[in-house]
PDB file of N, CA and C in Angstrom:
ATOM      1  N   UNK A   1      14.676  -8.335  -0.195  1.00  0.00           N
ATOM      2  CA  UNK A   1      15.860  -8.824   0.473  1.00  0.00           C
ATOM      3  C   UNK A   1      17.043  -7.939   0.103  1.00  0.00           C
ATOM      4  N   UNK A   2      17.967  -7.573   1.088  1.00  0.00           N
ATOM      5  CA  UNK A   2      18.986  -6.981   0.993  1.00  0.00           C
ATOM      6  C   UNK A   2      20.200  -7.532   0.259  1.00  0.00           C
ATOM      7  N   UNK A   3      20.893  -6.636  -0.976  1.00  0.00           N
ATOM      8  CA  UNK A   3      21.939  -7.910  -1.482  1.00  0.00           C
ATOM      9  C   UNK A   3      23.066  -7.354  -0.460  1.00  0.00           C
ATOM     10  N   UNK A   4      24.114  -8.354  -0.066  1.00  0.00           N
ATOM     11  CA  UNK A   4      25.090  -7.928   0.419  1.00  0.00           C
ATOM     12  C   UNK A   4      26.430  -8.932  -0.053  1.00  0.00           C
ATOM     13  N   UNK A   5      27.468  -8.565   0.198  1.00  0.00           N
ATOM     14  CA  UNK A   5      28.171  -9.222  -0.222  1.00  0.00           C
ATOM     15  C   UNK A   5      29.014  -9.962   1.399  1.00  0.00           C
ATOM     16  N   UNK A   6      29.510 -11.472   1.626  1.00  0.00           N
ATOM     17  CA  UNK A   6      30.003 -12.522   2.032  1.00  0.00           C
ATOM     18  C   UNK A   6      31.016 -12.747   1.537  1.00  0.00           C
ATOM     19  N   UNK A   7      32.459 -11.927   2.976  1.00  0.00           N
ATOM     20  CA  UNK A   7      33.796 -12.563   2.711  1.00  0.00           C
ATOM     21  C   UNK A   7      33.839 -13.463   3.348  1.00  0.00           C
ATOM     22  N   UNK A   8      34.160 -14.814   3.278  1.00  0.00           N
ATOM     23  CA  UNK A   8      34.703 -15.009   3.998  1.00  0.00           C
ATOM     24  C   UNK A   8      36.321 -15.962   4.188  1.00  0.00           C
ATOM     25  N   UNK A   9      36.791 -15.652   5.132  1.00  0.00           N
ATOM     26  CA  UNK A   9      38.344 -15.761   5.432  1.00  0.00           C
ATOM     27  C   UNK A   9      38.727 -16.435   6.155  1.00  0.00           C
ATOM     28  N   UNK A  10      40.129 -17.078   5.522  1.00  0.00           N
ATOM     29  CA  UNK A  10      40.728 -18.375   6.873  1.00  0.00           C
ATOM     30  C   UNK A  10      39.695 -19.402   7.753  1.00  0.00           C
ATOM     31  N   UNK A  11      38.678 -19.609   6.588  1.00  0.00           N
ATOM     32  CA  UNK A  11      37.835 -20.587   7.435  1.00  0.00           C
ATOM     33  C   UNK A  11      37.822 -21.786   5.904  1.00  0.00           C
ATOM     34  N   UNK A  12      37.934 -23.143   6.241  1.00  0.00           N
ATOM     35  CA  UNK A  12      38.008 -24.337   5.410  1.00  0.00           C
ATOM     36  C   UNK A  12      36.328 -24.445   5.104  1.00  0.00           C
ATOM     37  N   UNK A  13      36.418 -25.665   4.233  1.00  0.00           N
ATOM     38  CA  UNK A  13      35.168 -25.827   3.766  1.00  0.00           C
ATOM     39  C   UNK A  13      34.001 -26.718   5.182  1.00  0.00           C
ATOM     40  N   UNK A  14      35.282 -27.715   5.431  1.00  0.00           N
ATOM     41  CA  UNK A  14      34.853 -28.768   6.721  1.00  0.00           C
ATOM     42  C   UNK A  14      34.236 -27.607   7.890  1.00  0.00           C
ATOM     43  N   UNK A  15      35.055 -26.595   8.330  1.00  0.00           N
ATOM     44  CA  UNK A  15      34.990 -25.486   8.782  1.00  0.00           C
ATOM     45  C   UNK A  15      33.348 -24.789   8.994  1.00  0.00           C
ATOM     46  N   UNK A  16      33.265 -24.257   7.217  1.00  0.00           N
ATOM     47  CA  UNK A  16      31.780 -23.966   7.167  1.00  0.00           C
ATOM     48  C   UNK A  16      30.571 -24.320   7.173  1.00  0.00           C
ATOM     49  N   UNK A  17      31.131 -26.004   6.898  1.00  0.00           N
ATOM     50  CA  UNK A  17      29.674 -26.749   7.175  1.00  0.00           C
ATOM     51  C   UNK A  17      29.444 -26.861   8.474  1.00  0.00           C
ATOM     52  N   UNK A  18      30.360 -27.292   9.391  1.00  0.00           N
ATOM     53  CA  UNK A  18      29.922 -27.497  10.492  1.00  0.00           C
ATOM     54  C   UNK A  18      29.571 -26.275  11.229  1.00  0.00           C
ATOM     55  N   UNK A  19      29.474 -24.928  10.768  1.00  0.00           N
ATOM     56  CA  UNK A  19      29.759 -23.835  11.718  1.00  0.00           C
ATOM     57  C   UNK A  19      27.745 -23.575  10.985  1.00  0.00           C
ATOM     58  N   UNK A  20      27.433 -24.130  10.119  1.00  0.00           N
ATOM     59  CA  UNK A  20      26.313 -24.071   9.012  1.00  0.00           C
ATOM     60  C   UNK A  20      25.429 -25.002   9.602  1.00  0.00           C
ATOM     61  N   UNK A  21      25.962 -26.500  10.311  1.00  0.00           N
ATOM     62  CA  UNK A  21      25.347 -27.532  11.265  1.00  0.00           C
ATOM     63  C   UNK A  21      24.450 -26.832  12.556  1.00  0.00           C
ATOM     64  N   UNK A  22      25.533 -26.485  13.121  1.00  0.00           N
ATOM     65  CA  UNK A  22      25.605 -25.983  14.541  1.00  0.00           C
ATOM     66  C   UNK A  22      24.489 -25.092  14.409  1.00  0.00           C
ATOM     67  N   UNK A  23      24.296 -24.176  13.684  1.00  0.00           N
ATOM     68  CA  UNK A  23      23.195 -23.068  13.753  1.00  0.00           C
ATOM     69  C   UNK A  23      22.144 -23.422  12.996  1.00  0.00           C
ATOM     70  N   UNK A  24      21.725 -24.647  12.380  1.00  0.00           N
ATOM     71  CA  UNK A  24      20.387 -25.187  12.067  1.00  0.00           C
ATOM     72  C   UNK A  24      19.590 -25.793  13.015  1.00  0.00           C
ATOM     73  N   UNK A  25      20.731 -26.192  14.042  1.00  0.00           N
ATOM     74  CA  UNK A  25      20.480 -27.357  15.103  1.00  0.00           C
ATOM     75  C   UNK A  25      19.872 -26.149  15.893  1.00  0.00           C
ATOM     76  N   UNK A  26      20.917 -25.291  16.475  1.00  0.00           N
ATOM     77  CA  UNK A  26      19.922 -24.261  17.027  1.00  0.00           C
ATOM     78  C   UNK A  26      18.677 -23.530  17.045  1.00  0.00           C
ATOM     79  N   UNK A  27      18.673 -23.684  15.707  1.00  0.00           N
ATOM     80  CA  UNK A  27      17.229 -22.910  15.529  1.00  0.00           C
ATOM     81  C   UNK A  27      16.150 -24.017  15.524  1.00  0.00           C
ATOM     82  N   UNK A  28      16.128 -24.505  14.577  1.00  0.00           N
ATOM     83  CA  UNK A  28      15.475 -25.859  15.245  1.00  0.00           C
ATOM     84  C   UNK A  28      14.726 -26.306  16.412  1.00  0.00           C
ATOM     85  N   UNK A  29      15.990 -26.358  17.530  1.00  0.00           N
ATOM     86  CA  UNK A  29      15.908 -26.506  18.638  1.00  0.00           C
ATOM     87  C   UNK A  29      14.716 -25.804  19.283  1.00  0.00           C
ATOM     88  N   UNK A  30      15.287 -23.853  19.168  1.00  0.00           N
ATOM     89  CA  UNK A  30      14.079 -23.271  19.215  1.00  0.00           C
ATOM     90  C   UNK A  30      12.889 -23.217  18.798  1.00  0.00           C
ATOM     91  N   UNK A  31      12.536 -23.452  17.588  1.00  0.00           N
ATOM     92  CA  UNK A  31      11.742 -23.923  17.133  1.00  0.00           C
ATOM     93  C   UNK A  31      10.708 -24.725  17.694  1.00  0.00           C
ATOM     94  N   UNK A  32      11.173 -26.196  18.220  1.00  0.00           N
ATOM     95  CA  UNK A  32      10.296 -26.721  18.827  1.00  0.00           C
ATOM     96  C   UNK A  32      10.297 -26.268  19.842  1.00  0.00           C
ATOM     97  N   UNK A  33      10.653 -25.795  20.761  1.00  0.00           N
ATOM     98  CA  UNK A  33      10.351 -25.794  22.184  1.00  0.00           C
ATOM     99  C   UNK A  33       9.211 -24.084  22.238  1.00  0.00           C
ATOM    100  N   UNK A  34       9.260 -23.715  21.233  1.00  0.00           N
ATOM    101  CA  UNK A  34       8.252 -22.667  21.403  1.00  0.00           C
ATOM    102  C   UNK A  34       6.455 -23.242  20.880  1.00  0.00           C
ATOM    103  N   UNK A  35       6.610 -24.312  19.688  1.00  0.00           N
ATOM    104  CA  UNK A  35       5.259 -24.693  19.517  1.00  0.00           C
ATOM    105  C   UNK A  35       4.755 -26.182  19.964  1.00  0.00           C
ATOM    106  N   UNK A  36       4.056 -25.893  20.504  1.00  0.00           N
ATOM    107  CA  UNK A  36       3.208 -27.322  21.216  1.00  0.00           C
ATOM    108  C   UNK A  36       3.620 -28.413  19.758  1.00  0.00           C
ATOM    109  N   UNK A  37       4.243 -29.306  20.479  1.00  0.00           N
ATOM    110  CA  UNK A  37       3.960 -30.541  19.509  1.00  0.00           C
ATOM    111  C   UNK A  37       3.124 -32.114  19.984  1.00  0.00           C
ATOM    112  N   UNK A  38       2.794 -32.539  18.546  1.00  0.00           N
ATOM    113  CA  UNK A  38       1.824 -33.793  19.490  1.00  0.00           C
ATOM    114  C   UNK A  38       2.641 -34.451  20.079  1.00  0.00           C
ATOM    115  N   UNK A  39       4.260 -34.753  19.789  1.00  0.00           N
ATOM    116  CA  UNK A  39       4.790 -35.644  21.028  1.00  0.00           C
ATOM    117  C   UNK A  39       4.633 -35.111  22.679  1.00  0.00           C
ATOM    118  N   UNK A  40       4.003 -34.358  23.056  1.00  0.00           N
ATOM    119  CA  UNK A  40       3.276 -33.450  24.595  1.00  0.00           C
ATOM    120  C   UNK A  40       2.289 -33.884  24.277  1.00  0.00           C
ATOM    121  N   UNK A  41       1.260 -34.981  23.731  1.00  0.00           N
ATOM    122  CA  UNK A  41       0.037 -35.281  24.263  1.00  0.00           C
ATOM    123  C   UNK A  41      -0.565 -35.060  25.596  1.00  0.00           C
ATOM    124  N   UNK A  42       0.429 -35.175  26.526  1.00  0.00           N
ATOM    125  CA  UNK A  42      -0.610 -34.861  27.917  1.00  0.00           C
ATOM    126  C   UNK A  42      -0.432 -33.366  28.490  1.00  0.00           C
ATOM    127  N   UNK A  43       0.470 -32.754  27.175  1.00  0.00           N
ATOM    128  CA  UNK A  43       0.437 -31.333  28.145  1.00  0.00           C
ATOM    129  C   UNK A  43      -1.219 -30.394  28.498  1.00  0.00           C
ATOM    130  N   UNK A  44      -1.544 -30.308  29.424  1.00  0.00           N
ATOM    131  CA  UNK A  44      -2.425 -29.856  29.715  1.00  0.00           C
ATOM    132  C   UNK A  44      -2.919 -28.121  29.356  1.00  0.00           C
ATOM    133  N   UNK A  45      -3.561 -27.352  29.329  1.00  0.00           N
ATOM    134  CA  UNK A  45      -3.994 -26.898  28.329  1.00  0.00           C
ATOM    135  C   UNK A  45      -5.380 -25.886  29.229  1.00  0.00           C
ATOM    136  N   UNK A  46      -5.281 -24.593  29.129  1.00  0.00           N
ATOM    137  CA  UNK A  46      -6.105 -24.123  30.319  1.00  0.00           C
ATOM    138  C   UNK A  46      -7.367 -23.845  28.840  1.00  0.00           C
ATOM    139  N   UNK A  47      -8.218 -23.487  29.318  1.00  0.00           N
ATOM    140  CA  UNK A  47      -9.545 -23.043  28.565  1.00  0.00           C
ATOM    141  C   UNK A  47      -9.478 -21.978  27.452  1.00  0.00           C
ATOM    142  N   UNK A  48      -8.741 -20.696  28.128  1.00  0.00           N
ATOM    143  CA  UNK A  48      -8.209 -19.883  27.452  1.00  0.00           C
ATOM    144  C   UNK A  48      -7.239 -19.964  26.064  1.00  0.00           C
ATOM    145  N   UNK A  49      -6.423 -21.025  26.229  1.00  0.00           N
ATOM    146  CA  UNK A  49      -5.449 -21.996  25.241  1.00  0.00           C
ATOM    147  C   UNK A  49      -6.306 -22.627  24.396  1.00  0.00           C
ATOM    148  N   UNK A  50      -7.267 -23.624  25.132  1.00  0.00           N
ATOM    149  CA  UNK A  50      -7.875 -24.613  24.056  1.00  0.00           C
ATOM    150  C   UNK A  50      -8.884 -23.254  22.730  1.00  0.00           C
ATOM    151  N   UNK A  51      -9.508 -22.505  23.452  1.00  0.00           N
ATOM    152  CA  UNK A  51     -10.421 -21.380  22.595  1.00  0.00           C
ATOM    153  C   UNK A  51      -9.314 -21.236  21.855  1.00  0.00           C
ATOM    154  N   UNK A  52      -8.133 -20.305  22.176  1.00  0.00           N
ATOM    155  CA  UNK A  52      -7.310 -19.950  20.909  1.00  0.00           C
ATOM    156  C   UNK A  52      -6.737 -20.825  19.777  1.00  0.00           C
ATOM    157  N   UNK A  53      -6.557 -22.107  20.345  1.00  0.00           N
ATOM    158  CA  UNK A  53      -5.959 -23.112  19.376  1.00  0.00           C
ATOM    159  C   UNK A  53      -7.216 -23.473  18.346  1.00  0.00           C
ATOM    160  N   UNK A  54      -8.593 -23.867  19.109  1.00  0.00           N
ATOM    161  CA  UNK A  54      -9.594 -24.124  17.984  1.00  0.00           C
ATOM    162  C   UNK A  54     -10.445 -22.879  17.605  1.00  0.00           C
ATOM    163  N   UNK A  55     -10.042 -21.602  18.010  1.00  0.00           N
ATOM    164  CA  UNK A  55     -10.469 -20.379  17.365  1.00  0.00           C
ATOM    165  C   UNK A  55     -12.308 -20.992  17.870  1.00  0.00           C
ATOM    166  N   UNK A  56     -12.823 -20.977  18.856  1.00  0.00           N
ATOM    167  CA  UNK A  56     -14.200 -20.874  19.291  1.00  0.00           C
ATOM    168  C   UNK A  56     -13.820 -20.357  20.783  1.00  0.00           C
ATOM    169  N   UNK A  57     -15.531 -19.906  20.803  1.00  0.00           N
ATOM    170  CA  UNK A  57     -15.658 -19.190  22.278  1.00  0.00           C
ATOM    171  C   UNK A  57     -15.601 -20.102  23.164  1.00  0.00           C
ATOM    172  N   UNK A  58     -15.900 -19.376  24.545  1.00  0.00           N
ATOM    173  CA  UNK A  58     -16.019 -20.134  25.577  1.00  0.00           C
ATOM    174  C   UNK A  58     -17.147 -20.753  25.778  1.00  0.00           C
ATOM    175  N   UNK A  59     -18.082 -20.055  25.408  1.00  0.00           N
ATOM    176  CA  UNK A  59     -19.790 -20.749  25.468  1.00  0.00           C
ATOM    177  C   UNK A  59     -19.462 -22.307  24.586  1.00  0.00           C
ATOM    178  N   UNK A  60     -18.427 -22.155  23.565  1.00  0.00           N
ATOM    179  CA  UNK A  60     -18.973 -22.807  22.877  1.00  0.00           C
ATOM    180  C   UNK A  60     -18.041 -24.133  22.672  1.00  0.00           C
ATOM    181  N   UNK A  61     -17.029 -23.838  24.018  1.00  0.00           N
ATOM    182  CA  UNK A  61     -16.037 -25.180  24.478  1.00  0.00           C
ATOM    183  C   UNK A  61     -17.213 -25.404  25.424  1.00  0.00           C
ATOM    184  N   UNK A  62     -17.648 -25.046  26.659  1.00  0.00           N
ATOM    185  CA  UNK A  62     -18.604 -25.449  27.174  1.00  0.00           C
ATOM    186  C   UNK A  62     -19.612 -26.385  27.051  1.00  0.00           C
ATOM    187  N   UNK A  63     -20.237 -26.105  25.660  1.00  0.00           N
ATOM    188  CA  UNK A  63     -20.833 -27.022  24.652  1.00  0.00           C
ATOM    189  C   UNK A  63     -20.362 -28.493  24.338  1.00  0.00           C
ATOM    190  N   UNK A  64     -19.596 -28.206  23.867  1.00  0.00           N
ATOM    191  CA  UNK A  64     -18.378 -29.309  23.342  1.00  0.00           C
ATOM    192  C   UNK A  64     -18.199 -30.283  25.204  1.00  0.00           C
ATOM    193  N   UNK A  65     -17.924 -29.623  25.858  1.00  0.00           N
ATOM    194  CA  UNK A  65     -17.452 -30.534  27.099  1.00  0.00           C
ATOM    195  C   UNK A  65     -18.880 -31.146  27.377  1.00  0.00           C
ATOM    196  N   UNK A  66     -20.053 -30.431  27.415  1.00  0.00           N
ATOM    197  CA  UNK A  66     -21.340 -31.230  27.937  1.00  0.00           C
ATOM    198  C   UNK A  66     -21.817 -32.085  27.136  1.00  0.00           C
ATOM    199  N   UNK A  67     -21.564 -31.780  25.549  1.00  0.00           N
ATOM    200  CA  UNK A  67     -21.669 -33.045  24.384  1.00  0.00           C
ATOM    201  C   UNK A  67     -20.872 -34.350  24.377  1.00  0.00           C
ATOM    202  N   UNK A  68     -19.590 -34.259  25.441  1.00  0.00           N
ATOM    203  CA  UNK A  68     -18.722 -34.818  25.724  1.00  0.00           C
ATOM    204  C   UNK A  68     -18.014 -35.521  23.996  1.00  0.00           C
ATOM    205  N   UNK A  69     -18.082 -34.064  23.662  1.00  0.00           N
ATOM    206  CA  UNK A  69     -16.912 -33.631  22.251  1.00  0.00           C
ATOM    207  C   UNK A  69     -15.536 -33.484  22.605  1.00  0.00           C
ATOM    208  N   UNK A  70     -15.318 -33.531  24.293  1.00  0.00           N
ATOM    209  CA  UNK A  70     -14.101 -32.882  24.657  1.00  0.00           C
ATOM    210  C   UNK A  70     -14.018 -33.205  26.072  1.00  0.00           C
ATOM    211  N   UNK A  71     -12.899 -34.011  26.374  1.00  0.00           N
ATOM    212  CA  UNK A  71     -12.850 -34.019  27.370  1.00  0.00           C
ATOM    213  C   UNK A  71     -12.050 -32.903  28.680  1.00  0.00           C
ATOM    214  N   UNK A  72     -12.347 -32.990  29.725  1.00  0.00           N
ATOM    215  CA  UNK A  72     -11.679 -31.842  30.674  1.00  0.00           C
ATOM    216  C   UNK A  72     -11.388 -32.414  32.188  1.00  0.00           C
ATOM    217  N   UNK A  73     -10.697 -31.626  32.201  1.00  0.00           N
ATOM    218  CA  UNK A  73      -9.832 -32.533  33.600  1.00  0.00           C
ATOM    219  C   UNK A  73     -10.199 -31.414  34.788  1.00  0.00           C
ATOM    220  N   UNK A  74     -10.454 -31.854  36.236  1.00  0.00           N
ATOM    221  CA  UNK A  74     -10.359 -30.773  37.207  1.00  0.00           C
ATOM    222  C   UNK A  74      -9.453 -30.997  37.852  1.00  0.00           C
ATOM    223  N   UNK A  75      -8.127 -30.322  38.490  1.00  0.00           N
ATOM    224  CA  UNK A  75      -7.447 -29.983  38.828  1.00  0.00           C
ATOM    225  C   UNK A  75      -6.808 -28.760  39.589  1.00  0.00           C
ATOM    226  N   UNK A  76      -7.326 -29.287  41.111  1.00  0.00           N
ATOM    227  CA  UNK A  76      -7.548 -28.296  42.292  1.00  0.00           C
ATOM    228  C   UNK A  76      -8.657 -27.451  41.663  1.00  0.00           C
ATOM    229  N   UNK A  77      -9.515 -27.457  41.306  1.00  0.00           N
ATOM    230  CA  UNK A  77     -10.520 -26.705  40.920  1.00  0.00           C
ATOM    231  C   UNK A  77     -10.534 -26.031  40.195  1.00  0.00           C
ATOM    232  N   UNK A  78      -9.497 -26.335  39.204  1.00  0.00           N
ATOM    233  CA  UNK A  78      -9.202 -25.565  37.623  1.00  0.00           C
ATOM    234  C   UNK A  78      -9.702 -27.045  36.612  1.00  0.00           C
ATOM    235  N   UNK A  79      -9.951 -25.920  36.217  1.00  0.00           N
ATOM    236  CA  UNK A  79     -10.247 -27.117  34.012  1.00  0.00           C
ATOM    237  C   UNK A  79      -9.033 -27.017  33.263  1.00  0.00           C
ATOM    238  N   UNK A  80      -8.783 -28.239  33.200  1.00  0.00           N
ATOM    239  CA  UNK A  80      -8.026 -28.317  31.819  1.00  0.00           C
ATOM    240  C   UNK A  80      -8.190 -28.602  30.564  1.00  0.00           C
ATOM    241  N   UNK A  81      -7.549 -29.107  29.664  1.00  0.00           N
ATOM    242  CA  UNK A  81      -7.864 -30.044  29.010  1.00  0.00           C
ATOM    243  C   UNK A  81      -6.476 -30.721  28.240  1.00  0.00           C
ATOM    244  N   UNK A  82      -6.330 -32.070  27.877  1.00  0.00           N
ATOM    245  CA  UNK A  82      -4.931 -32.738  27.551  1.00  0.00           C
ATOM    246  C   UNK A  82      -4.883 -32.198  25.900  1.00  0.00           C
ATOM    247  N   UNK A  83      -3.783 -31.784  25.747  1.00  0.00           N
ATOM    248  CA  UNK A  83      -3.453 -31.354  24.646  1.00  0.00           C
ATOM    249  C   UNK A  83      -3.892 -32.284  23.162  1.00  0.00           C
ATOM    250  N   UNK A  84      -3.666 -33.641  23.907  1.00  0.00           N
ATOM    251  CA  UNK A  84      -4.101 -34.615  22.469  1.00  0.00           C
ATOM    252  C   UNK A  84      -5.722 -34.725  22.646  1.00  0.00           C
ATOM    253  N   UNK A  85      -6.160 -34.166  23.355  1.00  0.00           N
ATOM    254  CA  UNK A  85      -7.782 -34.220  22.825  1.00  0.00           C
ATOM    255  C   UNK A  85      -8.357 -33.053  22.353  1.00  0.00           C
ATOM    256  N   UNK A  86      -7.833 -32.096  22.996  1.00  0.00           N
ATOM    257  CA  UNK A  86      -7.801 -30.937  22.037  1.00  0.00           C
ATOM    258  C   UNK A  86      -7.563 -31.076  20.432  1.00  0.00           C
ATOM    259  N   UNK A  87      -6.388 -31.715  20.497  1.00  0.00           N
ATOM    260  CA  UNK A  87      -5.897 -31.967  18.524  1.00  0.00           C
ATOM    261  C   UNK A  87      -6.739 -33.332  17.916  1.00  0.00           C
ATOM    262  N   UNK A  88      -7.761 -33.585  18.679  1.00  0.00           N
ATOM    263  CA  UNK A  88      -8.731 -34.502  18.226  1.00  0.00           C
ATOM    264  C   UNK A  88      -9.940 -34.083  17.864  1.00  0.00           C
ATOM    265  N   UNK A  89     -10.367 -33.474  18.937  1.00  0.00           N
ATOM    266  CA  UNK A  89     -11.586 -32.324  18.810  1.00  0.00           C
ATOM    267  C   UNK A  89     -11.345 -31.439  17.553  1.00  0.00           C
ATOM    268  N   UNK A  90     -10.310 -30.986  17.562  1.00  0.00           N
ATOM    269  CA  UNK A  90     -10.000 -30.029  15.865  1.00  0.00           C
ATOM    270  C   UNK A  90     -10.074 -30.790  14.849  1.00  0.00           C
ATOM    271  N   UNK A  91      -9.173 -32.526  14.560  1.00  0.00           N
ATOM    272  CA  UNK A  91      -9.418 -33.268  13.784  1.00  0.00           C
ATOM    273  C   UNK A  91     -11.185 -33.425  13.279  1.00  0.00           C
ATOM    274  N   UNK A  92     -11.945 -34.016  14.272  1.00  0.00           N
ATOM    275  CA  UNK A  92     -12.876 -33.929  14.139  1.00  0.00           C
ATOM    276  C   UNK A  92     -14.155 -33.102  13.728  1.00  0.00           C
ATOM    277  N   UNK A  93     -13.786 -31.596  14.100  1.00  0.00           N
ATOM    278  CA  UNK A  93     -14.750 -30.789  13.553  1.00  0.00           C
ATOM    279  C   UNK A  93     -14.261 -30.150  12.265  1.00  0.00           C
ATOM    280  N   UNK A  94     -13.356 -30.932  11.650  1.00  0.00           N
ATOM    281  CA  UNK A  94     -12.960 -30.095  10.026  1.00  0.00           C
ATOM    282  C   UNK A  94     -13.680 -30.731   9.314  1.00  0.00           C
TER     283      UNK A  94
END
C-alpha cells in the first residue's frame, strides 16, 4: 500500500462523516447490483450461468435435470433454471 499523506481543509467533522456515508452507500449499492443475491430467487438463469455458478459441465447439469436434482423451466424453447434452485442444488451437493 502506498503511504500518502491527507490534507484536509475547511471541511467540519459532521462534514466528513457524511461525505464518508454517502460513498459507502455507493459502493455498496454497487456491490449488490453486480452479484446475484438470494433475495432474486426467481431470477432465471441460462445453462451456461448455472455450469459456472456450480463449476460442472453440461453433460453433467443434464444429469442432474433427468435425476430431477434440478429443476428447469422451458421458455419459448430455451432452458432455464430459477436461481433459488440452483442455490439448492449447490446446498445439496456439498
Amino acid at each position: 500500500m502506498e503511504n500518502s499523506n491527507i490534507i484536509l481543509q475547511n471541511i467540519s467533522v459532521d462534514g466528513l462523516g457524511s461525505l464518508i456515508k454517502s460513498i459507502v452507500k455507493k459502493e455498496v449499492a454497487e456491490l449488490r447490483h453486480l452479484s446475484p443475491q438470494e433475495n432474486e430467487p426467481d431470477k432465471l438463469l441460462s445453462r451456461k450461468e448455472v455450469c459456472e455458478i456450480l463449476n460442472i459441465s453440461t453433460v453433467t447439469l443434464w444429469n442432474w435435470v433427468k435425476d430431477n436434482k434440478i429443476k428447469q423451466l422451458s421458455v419459448g424453447g430455451r432452458r432455464y433454471f430459477k436461481h433459488a434452485d440452483v442455490m439448492q442444488a449447490l446446498k445439496s451437493e456439498q
